[in-house]
C-alpha atoms as a PDB file:
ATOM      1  CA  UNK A   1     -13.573  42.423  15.763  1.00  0.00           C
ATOM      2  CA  UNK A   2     -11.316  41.138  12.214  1.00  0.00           C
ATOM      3  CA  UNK A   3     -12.624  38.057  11.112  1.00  0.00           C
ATOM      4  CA  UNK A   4      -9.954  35.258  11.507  1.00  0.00           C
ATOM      5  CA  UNK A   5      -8.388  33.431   8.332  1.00  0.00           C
ATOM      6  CA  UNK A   6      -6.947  30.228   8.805  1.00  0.00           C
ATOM      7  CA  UNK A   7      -5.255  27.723   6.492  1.00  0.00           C
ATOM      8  CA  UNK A   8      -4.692  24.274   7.258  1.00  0.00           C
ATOM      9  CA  UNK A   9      -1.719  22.124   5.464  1.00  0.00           C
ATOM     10  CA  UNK A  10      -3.306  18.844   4.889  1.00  0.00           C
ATOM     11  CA  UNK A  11      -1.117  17.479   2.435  1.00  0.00           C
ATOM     12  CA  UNK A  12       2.391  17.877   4.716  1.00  0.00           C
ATOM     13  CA  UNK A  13       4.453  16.605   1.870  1.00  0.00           C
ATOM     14  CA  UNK A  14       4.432  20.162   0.443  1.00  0.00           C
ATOM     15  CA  UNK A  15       6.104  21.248   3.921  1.00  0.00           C
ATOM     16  CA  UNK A  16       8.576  18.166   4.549  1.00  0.00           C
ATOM     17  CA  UNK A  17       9.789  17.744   0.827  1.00  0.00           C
ATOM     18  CA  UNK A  18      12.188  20.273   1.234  1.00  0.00           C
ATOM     19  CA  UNK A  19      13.885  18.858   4.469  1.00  0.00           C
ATOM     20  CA  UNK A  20      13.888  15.135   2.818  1.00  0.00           C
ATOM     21  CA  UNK A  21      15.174  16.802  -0.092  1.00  0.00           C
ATOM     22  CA  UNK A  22      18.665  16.855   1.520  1.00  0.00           C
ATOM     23  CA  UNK A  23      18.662  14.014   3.173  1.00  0.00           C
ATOM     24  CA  UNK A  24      20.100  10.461   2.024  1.00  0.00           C
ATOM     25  CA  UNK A  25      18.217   8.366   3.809  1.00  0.00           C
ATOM     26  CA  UNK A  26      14.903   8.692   5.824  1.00  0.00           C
ATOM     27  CA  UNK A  27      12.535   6.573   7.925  1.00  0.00           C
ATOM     28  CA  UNK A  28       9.026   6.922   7.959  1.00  0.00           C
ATOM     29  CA  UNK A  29       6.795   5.121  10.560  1.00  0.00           C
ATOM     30  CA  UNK A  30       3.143   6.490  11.597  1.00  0.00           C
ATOM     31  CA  UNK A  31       0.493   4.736  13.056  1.00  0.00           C
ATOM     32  CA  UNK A  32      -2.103   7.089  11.179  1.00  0.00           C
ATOM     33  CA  UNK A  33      -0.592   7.800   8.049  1.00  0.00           C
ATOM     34  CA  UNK A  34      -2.768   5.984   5.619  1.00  0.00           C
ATOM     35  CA  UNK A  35      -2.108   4.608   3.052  1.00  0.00           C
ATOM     36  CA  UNK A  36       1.557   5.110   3.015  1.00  0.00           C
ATOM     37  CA  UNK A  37       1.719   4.617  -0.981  1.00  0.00           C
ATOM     38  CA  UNK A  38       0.294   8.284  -1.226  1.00  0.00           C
ATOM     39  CA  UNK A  39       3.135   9.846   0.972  1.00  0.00           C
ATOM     40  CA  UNK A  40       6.185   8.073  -0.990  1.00  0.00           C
ATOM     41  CA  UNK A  41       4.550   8.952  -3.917  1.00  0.00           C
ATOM     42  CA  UNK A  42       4.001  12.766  -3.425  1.00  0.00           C
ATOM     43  CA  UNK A  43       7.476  12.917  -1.888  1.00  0.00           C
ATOM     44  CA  UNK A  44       9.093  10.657  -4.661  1.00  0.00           C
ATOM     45  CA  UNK A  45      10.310   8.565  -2.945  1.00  0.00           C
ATOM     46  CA  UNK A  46      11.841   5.038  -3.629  1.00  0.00           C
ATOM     47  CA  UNK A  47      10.730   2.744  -0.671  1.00  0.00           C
ATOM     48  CA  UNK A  48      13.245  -0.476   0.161  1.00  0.00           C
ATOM     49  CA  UNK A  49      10.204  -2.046   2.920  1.00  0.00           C
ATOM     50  CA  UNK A  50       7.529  -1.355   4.153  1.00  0.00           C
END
């Protein structure tokens, strides 16, 4: 048997950045997603509420 390598993505703004990237306007809600600060700052974002 091959031993089994996994990777896990636990910071997703490396894999959504690029779809947000071409977007104009996006809205973010999550229930788990804490604290939101972190995720509009990785994905540069300028935030009108929250």
């Amino acid at each position: 048997m091959y031993p089994v390598f996994k990777l896990t993505c636990l910071d997703t703004s490396i894999a959504i950045k690029p779809v947000f990237d071409g977007l104009s306007r996006v809205v973010i809600t999550s229930g788990t997603s804490s604290p939101l600060d972190m995720y509009f700052k990785k994905l540069e974002f300028e935030t009108a509420v929250q």
